[in-house]
N, C-alpha and C. Protein backbone atom coordinates (compact mmCIF):
# COMPACT_ATOMS: atom_id res chain seq x y z
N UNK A 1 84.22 142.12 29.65
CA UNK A 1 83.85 143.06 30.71
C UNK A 1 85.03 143.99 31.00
N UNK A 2 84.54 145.15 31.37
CA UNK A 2 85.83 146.38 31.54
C UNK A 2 85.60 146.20 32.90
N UNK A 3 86.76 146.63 33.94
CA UNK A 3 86.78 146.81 35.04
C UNK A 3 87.67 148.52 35.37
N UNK A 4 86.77 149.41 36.16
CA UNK A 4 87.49 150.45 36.68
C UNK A 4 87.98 150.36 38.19
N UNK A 5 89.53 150.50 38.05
CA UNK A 5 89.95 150.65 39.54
C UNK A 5 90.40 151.85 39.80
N UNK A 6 89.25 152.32 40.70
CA UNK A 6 89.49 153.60 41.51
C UNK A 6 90.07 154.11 42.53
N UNK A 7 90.83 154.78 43.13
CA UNK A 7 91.30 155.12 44.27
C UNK A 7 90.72 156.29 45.23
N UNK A 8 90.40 156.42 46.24
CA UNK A 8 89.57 157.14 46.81
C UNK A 8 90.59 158.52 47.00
N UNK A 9 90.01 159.78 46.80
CA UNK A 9 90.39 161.66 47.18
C UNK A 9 91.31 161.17 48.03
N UNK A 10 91.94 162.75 48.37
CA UNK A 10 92.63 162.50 49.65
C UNK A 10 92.12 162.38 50.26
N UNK A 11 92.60 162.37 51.49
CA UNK A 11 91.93 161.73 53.13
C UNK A 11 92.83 162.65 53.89
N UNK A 12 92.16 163.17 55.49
CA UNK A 12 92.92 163.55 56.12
C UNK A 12 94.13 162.74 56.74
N UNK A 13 94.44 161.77 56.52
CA UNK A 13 95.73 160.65 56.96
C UNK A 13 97.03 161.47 56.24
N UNK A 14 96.35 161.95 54.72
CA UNK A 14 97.68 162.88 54.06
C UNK A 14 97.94 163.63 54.11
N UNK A 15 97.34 164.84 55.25
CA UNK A 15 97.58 165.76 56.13
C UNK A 15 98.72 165.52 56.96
N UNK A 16 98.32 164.62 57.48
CA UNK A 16 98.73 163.97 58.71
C UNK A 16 99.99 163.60 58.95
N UNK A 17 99.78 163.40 57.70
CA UNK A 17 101.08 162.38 57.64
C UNK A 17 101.57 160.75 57.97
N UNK A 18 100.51 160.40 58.30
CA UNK A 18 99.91 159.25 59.26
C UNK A 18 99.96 157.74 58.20
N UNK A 19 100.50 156.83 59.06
CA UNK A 19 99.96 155.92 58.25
C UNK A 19 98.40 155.22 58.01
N UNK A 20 97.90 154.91 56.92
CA UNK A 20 96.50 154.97 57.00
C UNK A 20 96.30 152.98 57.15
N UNK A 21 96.03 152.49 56.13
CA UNK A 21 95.79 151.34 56.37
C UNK A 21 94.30 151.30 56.65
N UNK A 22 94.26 150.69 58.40
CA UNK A 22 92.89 150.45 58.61
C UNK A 22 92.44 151.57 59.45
N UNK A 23 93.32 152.71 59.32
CA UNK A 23 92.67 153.77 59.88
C UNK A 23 91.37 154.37 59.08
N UNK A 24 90.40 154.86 59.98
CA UNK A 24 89.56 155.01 58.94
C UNK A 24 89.06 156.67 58.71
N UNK A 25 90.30 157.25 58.06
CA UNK A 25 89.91 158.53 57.99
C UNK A 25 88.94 159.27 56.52
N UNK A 26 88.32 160.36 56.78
CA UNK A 26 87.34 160.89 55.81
C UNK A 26 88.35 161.59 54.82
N UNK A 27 87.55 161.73 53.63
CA UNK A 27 88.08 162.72 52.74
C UNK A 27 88.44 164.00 53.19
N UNK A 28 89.37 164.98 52.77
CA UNK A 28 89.63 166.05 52.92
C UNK A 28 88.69 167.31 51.93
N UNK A 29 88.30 168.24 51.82
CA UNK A 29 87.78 169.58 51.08
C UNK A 29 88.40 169.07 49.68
N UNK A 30 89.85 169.33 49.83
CA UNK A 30 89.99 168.57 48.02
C UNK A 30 90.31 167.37 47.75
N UNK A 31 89.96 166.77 48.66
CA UNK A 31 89.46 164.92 48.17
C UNK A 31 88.29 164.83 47.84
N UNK A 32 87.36 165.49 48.35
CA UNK A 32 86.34 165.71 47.55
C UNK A 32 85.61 166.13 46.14
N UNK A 33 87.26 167.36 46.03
CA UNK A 33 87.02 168.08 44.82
C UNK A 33 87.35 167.08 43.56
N UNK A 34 88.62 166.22 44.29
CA UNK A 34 89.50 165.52 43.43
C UNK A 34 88.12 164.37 43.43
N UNK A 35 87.47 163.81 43.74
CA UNK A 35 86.18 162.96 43.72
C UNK A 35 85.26 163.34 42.31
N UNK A 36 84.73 164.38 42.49
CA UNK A 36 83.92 165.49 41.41
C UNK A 36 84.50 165.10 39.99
N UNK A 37 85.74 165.40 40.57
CA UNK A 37 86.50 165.44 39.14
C UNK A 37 86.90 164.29 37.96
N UNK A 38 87.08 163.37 39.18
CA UNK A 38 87.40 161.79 38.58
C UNK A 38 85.76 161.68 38.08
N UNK A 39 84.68 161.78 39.06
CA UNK A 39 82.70 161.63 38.36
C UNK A 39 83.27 161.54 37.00
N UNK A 40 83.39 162.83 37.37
CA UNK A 40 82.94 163.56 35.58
C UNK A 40 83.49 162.94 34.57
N UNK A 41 84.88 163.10 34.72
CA UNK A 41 85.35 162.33 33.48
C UNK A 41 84.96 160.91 33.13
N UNK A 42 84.54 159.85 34.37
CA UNK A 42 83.90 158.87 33.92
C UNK A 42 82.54 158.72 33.59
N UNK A 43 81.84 159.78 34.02
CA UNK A 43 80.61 159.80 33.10
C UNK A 43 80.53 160.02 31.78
N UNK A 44 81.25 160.99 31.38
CA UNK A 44 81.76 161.23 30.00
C UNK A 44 82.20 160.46 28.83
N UNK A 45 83.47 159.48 29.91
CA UNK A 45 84.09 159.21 28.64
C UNK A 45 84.05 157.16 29.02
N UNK A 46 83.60 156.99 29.98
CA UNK A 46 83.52 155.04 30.55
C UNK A 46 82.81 154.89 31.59
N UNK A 47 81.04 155.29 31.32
CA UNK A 47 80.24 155.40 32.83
C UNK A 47 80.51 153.55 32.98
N UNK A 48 80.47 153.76 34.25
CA UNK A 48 80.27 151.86 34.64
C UNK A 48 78.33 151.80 34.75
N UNK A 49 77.62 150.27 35.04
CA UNK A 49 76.79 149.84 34.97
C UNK A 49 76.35 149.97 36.28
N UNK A 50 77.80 149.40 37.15
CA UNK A 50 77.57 148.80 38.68
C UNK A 50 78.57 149.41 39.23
N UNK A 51 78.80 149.74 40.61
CA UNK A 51 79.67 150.19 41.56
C UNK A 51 80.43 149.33 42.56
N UNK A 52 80.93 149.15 42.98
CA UNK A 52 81.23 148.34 44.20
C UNK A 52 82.24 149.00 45.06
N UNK A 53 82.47 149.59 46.05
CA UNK A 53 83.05 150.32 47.02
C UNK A 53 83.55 149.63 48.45
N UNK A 54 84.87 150.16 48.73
CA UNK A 54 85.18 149.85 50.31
C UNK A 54 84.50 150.83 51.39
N UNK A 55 83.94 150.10 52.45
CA UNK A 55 83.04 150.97 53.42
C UNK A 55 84.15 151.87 54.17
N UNK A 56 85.57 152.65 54.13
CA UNK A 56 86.16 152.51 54.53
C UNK A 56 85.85 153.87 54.41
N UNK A 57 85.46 155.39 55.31
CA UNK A 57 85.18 156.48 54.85
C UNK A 57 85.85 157.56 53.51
N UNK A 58 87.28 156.80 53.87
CA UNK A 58 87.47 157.93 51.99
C UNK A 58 86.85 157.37 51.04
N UNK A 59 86.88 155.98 51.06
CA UNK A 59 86.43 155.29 49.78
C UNK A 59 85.20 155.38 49.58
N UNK A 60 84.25 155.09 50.25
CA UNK A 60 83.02 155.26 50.36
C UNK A 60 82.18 156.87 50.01
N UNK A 61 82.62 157.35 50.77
CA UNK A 61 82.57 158.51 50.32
C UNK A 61 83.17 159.02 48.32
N UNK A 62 84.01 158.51 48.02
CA UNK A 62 84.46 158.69 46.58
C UNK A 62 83.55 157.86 45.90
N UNK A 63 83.24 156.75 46.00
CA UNK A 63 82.14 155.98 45.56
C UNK A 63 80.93 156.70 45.48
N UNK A 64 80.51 157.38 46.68
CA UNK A 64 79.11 157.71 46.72
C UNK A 64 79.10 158.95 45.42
N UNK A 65 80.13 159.59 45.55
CA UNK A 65 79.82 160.71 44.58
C UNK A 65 79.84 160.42 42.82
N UNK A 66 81.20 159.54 43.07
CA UNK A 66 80.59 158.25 41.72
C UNK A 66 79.18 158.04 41.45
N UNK A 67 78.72 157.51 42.08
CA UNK A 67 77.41 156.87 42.03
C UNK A 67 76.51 158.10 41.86
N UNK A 68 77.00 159.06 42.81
CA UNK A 68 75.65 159.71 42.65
C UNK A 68 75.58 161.07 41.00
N UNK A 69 77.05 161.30 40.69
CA UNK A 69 77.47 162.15 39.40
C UNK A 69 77.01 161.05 38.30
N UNK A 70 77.54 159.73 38.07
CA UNK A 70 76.98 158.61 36.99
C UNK A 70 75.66 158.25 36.91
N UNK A 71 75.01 158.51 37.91
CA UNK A 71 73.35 157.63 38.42
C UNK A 71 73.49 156.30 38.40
N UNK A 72 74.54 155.85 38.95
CA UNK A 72 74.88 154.28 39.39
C UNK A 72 74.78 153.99 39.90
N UNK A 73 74.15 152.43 40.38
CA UNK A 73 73.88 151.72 41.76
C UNK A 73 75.43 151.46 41.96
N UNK A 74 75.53 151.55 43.45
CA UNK A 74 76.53 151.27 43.97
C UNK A 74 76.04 150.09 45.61
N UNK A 75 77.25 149.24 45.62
CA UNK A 75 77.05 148.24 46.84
C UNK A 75 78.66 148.16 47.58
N UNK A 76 78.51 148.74 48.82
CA UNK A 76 79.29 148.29 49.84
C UNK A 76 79.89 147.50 50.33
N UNK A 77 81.73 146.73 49.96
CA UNK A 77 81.62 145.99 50.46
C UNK A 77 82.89 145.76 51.22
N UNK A 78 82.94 145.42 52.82
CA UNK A 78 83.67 145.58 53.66
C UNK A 78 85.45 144.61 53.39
N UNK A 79 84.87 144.12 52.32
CA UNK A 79 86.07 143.42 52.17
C UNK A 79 87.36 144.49 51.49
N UNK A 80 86.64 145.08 50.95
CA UNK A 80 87.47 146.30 49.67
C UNK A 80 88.50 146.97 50.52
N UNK A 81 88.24 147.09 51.42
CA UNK A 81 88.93 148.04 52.76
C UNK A 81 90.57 147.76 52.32
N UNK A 82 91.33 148.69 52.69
CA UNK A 82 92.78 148.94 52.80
C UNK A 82 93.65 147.55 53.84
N UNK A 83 94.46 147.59 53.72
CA UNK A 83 95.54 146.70 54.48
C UNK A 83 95.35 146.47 55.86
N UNK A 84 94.70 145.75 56.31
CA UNK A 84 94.81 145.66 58.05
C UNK A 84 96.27 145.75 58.53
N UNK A 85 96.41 146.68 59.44
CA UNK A 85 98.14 147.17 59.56
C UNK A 85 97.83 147.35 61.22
N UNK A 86 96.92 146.43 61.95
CA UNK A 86 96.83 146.36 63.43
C UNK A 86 97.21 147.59 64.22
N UNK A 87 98.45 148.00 65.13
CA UNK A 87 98.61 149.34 65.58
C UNK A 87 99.39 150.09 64.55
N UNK A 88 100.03 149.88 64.02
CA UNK A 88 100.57 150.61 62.95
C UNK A 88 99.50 151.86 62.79
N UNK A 89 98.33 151.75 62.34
CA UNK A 89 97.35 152.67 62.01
C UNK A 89 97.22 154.01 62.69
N UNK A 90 97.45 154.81 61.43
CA UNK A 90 97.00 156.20 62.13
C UNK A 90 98.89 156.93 63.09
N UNK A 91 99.78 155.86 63.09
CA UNK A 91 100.60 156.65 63.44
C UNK A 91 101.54 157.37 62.89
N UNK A 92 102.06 158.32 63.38
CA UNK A 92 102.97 159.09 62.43
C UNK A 92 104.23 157.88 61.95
N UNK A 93 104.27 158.56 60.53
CA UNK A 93 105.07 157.94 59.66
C UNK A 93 106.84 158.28 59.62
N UNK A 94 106.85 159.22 60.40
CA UNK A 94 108.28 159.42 60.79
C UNK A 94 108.97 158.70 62.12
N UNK A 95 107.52 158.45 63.00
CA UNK A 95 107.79 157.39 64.25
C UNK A 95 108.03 156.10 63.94
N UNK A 96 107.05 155.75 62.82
CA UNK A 96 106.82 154.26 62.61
C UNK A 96 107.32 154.23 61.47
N UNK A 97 108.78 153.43 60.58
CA UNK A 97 109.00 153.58 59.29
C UNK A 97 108.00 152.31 58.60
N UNK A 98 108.02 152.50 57.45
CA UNK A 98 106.85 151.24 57.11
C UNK A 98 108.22 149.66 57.19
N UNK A 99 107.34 149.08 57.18
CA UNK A 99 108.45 147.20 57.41
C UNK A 99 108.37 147.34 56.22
N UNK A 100 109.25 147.31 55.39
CA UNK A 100 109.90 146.71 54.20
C UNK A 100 110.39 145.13 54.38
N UNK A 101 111.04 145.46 55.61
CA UNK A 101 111.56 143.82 55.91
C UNK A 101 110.79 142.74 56.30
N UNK A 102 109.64 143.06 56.63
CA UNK A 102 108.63 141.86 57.17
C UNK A 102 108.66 140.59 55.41
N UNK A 103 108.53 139.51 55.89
CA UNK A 103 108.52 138.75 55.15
C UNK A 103 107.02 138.34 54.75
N UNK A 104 106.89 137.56 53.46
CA UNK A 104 105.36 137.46 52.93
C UNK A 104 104.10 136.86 54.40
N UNK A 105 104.63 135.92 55.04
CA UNK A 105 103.41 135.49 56.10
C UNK A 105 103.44 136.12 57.41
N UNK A 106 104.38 137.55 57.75
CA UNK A 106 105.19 138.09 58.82
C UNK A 106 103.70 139.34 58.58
N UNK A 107 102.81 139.56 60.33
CA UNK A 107 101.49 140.92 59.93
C UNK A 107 102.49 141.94 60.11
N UNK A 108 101.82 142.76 60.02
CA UNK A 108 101.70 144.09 59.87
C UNK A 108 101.53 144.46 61.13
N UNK A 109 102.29 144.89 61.94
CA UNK A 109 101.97 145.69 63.71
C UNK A 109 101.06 144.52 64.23
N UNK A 110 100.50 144.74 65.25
CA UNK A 110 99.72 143.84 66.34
C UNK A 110 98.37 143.40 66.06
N UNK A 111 97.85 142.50 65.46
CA UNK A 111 96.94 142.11 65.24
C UNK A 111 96.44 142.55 63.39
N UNK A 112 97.46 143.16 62.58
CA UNK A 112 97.49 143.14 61.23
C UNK A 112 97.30 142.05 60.58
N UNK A 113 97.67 141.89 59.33
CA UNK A 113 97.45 140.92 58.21
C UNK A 113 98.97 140.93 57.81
N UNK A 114 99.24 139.79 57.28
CA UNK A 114 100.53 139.86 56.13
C UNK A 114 100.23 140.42 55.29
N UNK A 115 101.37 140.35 54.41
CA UNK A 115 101.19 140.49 52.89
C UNK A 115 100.50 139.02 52.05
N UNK A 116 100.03 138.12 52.71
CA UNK A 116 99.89 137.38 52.21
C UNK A 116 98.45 137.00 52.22
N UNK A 117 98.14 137.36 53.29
CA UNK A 117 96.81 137.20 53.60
C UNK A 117 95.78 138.45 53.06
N UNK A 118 96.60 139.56 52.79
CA UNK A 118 95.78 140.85 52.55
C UNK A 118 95.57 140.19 51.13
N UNK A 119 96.96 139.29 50.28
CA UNK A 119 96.61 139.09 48.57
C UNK A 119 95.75 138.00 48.54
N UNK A 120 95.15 137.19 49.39
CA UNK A 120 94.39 136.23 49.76
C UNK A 120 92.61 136.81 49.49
N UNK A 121 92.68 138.38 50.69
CA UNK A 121 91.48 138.95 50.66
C UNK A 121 91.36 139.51 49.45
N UNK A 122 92.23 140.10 48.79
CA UNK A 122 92.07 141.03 47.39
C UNK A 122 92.14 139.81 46.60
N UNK A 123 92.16 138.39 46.23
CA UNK A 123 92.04 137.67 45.49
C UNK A 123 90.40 137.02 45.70
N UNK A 124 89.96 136.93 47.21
CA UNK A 124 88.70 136.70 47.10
C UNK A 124 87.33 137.45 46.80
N UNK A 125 87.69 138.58 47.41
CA UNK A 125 86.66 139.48 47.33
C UNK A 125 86.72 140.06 45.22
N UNK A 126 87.65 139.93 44.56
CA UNK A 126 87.35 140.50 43.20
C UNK A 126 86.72 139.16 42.50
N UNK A 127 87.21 137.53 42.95
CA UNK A 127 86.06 136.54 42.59
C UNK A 127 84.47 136.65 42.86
N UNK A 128 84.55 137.27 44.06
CA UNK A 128 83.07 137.69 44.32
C UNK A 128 82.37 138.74 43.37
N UNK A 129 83.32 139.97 43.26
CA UNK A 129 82.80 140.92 42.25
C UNK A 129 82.49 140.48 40.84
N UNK A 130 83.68 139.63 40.47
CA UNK A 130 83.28 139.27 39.09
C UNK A 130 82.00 138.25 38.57
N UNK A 131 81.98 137.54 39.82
CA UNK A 131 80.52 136.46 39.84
C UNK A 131 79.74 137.30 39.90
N UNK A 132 79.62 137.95 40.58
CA UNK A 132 77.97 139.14 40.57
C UNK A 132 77.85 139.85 39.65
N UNK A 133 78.79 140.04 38.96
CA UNK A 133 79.13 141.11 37.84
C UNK A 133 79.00 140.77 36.69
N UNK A 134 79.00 139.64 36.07
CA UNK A 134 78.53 138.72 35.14
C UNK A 134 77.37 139.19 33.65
N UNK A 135 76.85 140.48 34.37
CA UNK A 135 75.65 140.97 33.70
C UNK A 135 75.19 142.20 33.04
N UNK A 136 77.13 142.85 33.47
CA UNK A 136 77.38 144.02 33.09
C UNK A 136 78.65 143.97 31.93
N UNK A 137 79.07 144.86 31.19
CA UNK A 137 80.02 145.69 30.26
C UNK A 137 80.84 146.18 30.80
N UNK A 138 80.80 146.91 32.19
CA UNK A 138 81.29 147.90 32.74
C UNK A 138 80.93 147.80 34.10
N UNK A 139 81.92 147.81 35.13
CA UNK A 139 81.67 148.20 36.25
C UNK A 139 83.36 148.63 36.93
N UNK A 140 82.56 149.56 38.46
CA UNK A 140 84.14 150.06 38.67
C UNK A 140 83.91 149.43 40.34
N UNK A 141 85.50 149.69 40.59
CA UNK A 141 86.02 149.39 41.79
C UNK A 141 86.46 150.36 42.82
N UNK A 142 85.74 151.13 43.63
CA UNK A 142 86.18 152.20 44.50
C UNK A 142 87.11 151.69 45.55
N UNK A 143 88.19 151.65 45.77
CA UNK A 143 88.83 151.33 47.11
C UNK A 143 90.30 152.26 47.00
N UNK A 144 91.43 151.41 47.86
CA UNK A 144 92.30 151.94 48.40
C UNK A 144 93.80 151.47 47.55
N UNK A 145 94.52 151.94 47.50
CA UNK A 145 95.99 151.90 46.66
C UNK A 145 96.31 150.33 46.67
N UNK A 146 96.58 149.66 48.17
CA UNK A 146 97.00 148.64 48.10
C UNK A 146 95.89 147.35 47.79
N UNK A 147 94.79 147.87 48.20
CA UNK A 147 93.89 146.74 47.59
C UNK A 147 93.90 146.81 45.98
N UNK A 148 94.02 147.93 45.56
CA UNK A 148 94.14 147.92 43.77
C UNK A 148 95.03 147.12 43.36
N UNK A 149 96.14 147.05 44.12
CA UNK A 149 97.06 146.53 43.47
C UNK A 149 97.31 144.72 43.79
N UNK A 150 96.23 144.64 44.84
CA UNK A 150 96.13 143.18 45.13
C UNK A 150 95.08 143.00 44.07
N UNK A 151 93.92 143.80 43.42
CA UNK A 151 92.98 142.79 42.57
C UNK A 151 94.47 143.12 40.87
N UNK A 152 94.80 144.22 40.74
CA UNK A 152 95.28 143.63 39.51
C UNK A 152 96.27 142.81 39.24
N UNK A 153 96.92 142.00 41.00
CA UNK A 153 97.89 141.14 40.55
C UNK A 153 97.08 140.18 40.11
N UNK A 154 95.75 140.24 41.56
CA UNK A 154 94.80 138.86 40.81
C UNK A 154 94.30 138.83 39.25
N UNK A 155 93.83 139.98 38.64
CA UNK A 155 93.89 140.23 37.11
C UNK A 155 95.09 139.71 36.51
N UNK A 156 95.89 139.73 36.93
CA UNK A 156 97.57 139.17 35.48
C UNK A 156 98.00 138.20 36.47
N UNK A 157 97.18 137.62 37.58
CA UNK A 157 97.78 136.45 37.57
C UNK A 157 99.35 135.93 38.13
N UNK A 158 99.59 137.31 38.74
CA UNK A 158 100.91 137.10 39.40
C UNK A 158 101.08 136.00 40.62
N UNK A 159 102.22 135.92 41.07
CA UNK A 159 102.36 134.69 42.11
C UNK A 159 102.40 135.94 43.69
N UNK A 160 102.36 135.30 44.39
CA UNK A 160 102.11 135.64 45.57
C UNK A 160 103.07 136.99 46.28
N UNK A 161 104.53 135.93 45.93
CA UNK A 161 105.69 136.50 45.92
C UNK A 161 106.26 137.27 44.94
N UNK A 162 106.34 138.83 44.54
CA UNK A 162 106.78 139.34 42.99
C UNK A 162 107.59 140.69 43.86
N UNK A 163 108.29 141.12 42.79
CA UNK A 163 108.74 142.64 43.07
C UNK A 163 107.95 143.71 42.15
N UNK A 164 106.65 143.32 41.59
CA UNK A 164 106.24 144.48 40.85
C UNK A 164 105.44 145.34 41.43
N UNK A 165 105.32 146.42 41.51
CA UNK A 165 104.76 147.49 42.18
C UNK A 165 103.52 148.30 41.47
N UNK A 166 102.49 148.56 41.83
CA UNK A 166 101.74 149.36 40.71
C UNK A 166 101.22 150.80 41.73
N UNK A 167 101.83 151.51 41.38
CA UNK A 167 101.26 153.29 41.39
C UNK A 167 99.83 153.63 41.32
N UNK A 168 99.04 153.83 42.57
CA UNK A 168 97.95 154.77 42.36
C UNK A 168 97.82 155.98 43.08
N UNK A 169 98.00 156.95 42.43
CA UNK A 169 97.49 158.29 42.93
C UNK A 169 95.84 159.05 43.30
N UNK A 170 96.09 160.00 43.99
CA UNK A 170 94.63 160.28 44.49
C UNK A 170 93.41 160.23 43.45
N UNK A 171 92.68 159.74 43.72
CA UNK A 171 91.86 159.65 42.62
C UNK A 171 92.27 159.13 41.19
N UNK A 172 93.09 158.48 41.24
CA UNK A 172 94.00 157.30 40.19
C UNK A 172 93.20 156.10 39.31
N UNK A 173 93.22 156.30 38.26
CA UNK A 173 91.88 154.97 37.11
C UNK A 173 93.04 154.35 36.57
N UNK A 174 92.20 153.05 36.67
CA UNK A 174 93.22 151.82 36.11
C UNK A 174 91.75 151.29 35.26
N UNK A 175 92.08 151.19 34.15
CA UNK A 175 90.85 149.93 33.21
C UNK A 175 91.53 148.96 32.66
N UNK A 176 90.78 147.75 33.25
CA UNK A 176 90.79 146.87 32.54
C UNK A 176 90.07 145.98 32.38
N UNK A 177 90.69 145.12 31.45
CA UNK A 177 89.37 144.26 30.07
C UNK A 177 89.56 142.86 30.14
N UNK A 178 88.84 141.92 30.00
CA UNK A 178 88.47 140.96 29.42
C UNK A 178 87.75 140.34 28.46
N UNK A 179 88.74 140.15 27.47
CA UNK A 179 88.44 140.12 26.17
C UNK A 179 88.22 138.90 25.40
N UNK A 180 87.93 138.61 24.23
CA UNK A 180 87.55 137.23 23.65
C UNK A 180 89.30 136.53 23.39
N UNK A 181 90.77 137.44 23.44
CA UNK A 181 91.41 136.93 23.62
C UNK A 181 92.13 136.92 24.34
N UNK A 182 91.76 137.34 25.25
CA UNK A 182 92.19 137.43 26.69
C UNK A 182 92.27 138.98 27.55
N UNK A 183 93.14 139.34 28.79
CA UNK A 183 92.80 139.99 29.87
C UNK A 183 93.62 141.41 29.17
N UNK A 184 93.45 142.43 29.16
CA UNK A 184 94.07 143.33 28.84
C UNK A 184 94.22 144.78 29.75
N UNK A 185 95.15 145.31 29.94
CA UNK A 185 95.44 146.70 30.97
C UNK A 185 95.07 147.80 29.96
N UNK A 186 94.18 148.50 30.09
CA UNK A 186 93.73 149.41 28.57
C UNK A 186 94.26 150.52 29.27
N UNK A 187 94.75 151.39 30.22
CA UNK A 187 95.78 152.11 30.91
C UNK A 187 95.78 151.83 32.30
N UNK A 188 96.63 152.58 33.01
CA UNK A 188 97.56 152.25 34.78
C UNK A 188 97.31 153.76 35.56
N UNK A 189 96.43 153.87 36.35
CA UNK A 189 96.69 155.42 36.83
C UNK A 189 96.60 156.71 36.47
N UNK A 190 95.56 156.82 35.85
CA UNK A 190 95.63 157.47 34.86
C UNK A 190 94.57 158.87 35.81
N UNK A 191 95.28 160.38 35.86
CA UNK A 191 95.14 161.04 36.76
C UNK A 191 94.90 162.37 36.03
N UNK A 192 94.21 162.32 35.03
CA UNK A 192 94.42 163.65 33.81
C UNK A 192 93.21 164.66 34.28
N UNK A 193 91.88 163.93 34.95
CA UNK A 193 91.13 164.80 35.70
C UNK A 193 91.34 165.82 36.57
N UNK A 194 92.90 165.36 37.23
CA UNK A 194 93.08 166.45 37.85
C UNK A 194 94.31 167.97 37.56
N UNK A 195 94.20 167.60 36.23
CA UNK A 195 95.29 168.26 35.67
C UNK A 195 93.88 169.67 35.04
């Protein structure tokens, strides 16, 4: 089975300047465009079967146009959502620097998630996808930067605690495979639609 991990257009948060998280802001005019653009090329060149999206308005919104440029069923699911970052959300990012220093079980602002618990949710919710998913070749993953990078630690299997970092840009494709000899990254971010 191939898996596409998508990252949702801009959002007005990158206007803003704002930290986003569980803020739940909409796409911007060219987050939209940047949406269109990612469609196309995956209709073209790796349509998926199935969809699965964070209800989270950029994402959702990037999903829907997925779905609706591929003619793919797509399903909603609230788990996909970005980092619970409690008040943190939505404030300016020059007020609030991000915690680097918080430690793995230490939330995120007032009523957030750790880092530990967010790799907890991005480890359960892609078991769920892949059980339902069972019946497809192809399916993609619409959500948010840091949830991407919580399902592909769960993909390679990393430990809880790592220093590796993975890059997604607006509208950013990650594929990957599971194969008869195992799990493979067939590219990382890959952003040529909008070039």
């Amino acid at each position: 089975m191939q898996i596409l991990l998508i990252r949702h257009g801009q959002s007005e948060a990158d206007l803003l300047d704002v930290h986003e998280g569980s803020a739940d802001y909409p796409l911007t005019a060219e987050g939209v465009q940047q949406a269109k653009r990612m469609a196309a090329r995956v209709k073209q060149e790796f349509p998926p079967e199935f969809i699965w999206a964070s209800t989270f308005k950029r994402a959702s919104q990037t999903g829907s146009i997925l779905a609706e440029i591929t003619d793919c069923p797509i399903h909603y699911l609230p788990e996909l959502r970005e980092h619970e970052n409690g008040d943190m959300a939505g404030k300016p990012l020059h007020e609030v620097p991000f915690p680097w220093h918080l430690l793995p079980h230490e939330k995120f602002g007032t009523y957030g998630e750790s880092a530990m618990e967010f790799r907890a949710r991005g480890e359960q919710v892609f078991s769920v996808i892949k059980a339902a998913s069972k019946g497809y070749e192809r399916i993609a993953i619409v959500s948010h930067g840091g949830t991407i990078s919580r399902i592909i630690e769960s993909f390679l299997g990393l430990p809880f605690v790592h220093d590796v970092f993975f890059r997604t840009g607006d509208t950013g494709i990650h594929l990957l495979e599971y194969t008869e000899r195992g799990r493979q990254v067939v590219f990382s971010n890959s952003t040529s639609h909008l070039q």
